[in-house]
Structures are given as structure tokens and as C-alpha cells.
Protein backbone atom coordinates (compact mmCIF):
# COMPACT_ATOMS: atom_id res chain seq x y z
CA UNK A 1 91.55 147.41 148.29
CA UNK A 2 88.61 146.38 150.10
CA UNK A 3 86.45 144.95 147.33
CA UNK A 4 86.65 141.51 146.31
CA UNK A 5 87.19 141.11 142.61
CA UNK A 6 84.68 138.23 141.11
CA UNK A 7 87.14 135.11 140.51
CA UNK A 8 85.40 135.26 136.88
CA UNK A 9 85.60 138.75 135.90
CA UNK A 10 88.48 139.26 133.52
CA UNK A 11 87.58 142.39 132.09
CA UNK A 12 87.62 143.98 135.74
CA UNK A 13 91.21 142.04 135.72
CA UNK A 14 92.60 143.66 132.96
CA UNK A 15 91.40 147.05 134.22
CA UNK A 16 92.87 147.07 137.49
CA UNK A 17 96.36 145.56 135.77
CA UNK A 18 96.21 148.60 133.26
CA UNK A 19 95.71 150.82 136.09
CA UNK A 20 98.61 149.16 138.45
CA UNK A 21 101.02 149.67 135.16
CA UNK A 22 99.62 153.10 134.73
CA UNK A 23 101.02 154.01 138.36
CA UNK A 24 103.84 152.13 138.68
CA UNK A 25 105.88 153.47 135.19
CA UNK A 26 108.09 156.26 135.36
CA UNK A 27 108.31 158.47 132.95
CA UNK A 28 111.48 157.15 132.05
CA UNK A 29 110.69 153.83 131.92
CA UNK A 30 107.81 155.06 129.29
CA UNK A 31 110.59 157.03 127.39
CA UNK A 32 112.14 153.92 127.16
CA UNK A 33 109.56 151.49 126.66
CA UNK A 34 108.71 154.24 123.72
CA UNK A 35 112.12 154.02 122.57
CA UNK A 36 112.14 149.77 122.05
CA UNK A 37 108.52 149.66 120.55
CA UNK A 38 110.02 152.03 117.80
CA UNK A 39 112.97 150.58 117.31
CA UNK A 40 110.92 147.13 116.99
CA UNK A 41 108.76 148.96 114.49
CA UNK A 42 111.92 150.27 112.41
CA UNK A 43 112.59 146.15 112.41
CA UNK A 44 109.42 145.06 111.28
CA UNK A 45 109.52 147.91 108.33
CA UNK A 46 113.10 146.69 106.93
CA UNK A 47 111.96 143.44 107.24
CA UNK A 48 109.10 144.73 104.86
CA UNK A 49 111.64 145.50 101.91
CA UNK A 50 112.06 142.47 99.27
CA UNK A 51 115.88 142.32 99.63
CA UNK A 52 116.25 142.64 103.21
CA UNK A 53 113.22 139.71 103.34
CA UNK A 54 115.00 137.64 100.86
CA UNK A 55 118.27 138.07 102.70
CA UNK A 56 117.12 136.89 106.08
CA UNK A 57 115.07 134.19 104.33
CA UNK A 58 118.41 132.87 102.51
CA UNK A 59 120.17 133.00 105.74
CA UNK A 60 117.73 130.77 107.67
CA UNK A 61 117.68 128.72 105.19
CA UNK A 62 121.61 128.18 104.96
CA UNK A 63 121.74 127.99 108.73
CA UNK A 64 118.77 125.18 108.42
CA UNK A 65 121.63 123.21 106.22
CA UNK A 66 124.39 123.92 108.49
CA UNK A 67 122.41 122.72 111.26
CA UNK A 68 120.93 119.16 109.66
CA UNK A 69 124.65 118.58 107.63
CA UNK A 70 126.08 119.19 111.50
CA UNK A 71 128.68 121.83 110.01
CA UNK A 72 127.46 124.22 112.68
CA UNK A 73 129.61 122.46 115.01
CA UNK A 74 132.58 121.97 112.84
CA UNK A 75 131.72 126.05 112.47
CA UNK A 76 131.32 126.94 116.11
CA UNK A 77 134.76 124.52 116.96
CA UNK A 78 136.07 126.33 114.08
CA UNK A 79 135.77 130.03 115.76
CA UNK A 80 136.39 128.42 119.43
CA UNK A 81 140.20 127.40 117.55
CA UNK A 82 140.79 130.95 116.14
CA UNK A 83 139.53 133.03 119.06
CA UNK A 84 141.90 130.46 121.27
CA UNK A 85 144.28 131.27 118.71
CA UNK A 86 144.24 135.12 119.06
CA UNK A 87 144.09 134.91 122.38
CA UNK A 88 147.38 132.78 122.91
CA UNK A 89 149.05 134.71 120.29
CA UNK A 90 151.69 137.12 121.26
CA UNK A 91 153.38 140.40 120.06
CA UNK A 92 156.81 138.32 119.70
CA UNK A 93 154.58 135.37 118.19
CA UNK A 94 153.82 138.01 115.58
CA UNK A 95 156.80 139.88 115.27
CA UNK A 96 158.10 136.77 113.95
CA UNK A 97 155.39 135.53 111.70
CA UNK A 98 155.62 139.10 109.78
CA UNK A 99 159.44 138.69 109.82
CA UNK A 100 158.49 135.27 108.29
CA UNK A 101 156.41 136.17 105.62
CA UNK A 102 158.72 139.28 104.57
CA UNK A 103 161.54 137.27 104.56
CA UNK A 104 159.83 134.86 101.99
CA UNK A 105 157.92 137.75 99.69
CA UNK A 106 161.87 138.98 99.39
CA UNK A 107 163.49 135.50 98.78
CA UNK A 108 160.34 134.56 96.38
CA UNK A 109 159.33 138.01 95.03
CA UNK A 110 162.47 138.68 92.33
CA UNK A 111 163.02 138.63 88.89
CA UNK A 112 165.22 135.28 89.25
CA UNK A 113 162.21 133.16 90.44
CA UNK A 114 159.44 134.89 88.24
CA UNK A 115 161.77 133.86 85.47
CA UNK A 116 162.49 130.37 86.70
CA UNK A 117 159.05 129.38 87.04
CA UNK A 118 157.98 130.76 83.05
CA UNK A 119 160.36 129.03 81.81
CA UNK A 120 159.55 125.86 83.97
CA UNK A 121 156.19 126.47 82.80
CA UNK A 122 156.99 126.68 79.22
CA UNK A 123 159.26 123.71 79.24
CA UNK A 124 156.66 121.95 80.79
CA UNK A 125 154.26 122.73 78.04
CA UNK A 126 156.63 121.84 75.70
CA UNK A 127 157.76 118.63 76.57
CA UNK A 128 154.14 117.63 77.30
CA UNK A 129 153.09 119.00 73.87
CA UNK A 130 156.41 116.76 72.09
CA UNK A 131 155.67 113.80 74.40
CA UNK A 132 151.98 113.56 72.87
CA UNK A 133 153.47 113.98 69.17
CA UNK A 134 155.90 111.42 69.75
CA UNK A 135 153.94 108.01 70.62
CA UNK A 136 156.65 105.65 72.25
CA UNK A 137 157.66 102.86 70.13
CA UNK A 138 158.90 100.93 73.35
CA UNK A 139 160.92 97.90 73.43
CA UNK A 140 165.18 98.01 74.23
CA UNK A 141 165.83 99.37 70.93
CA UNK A 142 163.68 102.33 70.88
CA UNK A 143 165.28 103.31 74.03
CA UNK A 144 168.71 102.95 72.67
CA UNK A 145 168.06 104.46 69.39
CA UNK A 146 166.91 107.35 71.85
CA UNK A 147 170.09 107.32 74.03
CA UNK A 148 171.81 107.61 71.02
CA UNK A 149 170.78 111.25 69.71
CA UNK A 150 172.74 113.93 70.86
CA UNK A 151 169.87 115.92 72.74
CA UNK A 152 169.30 113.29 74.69
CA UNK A 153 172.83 112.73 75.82
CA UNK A 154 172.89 116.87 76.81
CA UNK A 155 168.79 116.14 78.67
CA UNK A 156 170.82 113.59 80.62
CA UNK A 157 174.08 115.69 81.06
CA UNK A 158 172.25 118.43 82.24
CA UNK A 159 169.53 116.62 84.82
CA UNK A 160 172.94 115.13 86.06
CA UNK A 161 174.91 118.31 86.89
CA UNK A 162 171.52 119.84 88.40
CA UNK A 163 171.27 116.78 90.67
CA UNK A 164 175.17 116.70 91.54
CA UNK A 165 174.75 120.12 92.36
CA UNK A 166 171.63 120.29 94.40
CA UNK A 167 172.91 116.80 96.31
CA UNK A 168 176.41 118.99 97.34
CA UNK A 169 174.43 122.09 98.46
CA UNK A 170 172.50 120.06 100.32
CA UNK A 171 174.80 118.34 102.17
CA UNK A 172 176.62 121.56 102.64
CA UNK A 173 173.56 123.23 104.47
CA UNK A 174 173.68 120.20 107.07
């Protein structure tokens, strides 16, 4: 370590730096230098195949537009609310919310309701195919004439009764 090294000389620089790393690595730290090169190589080789290239190419290119539209903050606040979320969440807060939900498949998931809402559906369908037939007149006398036929009385007999009886049950829950 007595000789002076020229202050221009960098191939005599690179030598001695080769042979400093040459004595100072372990043989582990070679197994595991070993170890990262190939697993940088294995990289670099899927990154070779058209598919995997295209992929990562797509994906820059959405996060490019997530990142100039600014939705990569509404995404990051988005993932800081849920993983809040989970984390303030407890196994009673849970319990409950399943109890919740299987309380509601049983109340919505019968016969009764799947029923109900085909034949909602079909009356809509109905009626909107009848009220496009059937081009209102208008005026007082159309409606009357109207008022007068006997389905029309029952129509307004029966939205009556429903009404009457959804206003007592109503009241009767408060």
C-alpha cells in the first residue's frame, strides 16, 4: 500500500477495485449475489415472451392514464378507506352484517317475492304495451268516459284497498 496510484490511471483503478471485491466477498455473499443475477436473468427472459411484454406494456400504459386523469389518488384513498375499514371492523361488526344479509336472502329469497315481482314485471309490460295502443284523447270527457268503464272503477278499487292497507300496517309498525 506503498505505491502511489497515478491520479489518471483508471485502468490501474479498476484493477485494484476488482481485486478489493475479490477479497472482501464471502462465499456466501457470492452464492447470493449468484442467486439475484439469476433471478434478474429469469426476469429479463419472461419479459422476452410477447404476452408477458404486452401485459406489462398495457399496464404502464393504464397506470400512465390513472396518473394524468389523477384517479391514482382517488385509487390509493380508495384502498387507504378499505384497509381502515378492515382494520376497524370487528368479529361482532361481522357477526351482524352476515346475520344481516341472511336475514334478507330468507325474507327476499321465496317463492312469494319471485312471484310478486313477474307478475309486477308483466303488468308492467302490459300496461306500458296498452298505454302506447291507446293514444289519450284528453280533455274532461275522455277522463269521464274512462271513469265510467267498469275496469277502471275495480283499477281504482283495488290501488285503494292496497293503499288503505299498506297506510294501516304502517302505522301499526310505529
Amino acid at each position: 500500500m506503498t505505491e502511489m496510484s497515478h491520479p489518471n490511471d483508471p485502468t490501474g483503478d479498476m484493477a485494484r477495485l476488482l481485486q478489493a471485491a475479490q477479497e472482501s466477498l464471502t462465499d456466501g455473499m457470492v452464492e447470493r449475489l449468484t442467486i439475484t443475477a439469476a433471478n434478474g436473468l429469469e426476469v429479463v427472459d419472461r419479459l422476452n415472451d410477447e404476452d408477458t411484454k404486452d401485459a406489462v406494456l398495457t399496464l404502464i400504459d393504464r397506470l400512465t392514464e390513472l396518473h394524468r386523469s389523477g384517479a391514482m389518488d382517488t385509487l390509493f384513498q380508495l384502498v387507504t378507506l378499505v384497509h381502515g375499514c378492515r382494520n376497524a371492523v370487528t368479529d361482532n361488526m361481522v357477526e351482524r352484517l352476515f346475520a344481516f344479509v341472511e336475514h334478507m336472502v330468507n325474507n327476499l329469497a321465496n317463492e312469494e317475492v319471485a312471484n310478486l315481482a313477474h307478475n309486477a314485471k308483466e303488468a308492467m309490460g302490459h300496461a306500458s304495451r296498452e298505454a302506447n295502443e291507446n293514444q289519450s284523447k284528453g280533455g274532461m270527457m275522455a277522463t269521464l268516459s274512462m271513469l265510467s268503464k267498469p275496469e277502471s272503477q275495480q283499477a281504482i278499487q283495488f290501488l285503494l284497498a292496497f293503499a288503505c292497507e299498506m297506510r294501516s300496517l304502517s302505522i301499526k309498525d310505529q
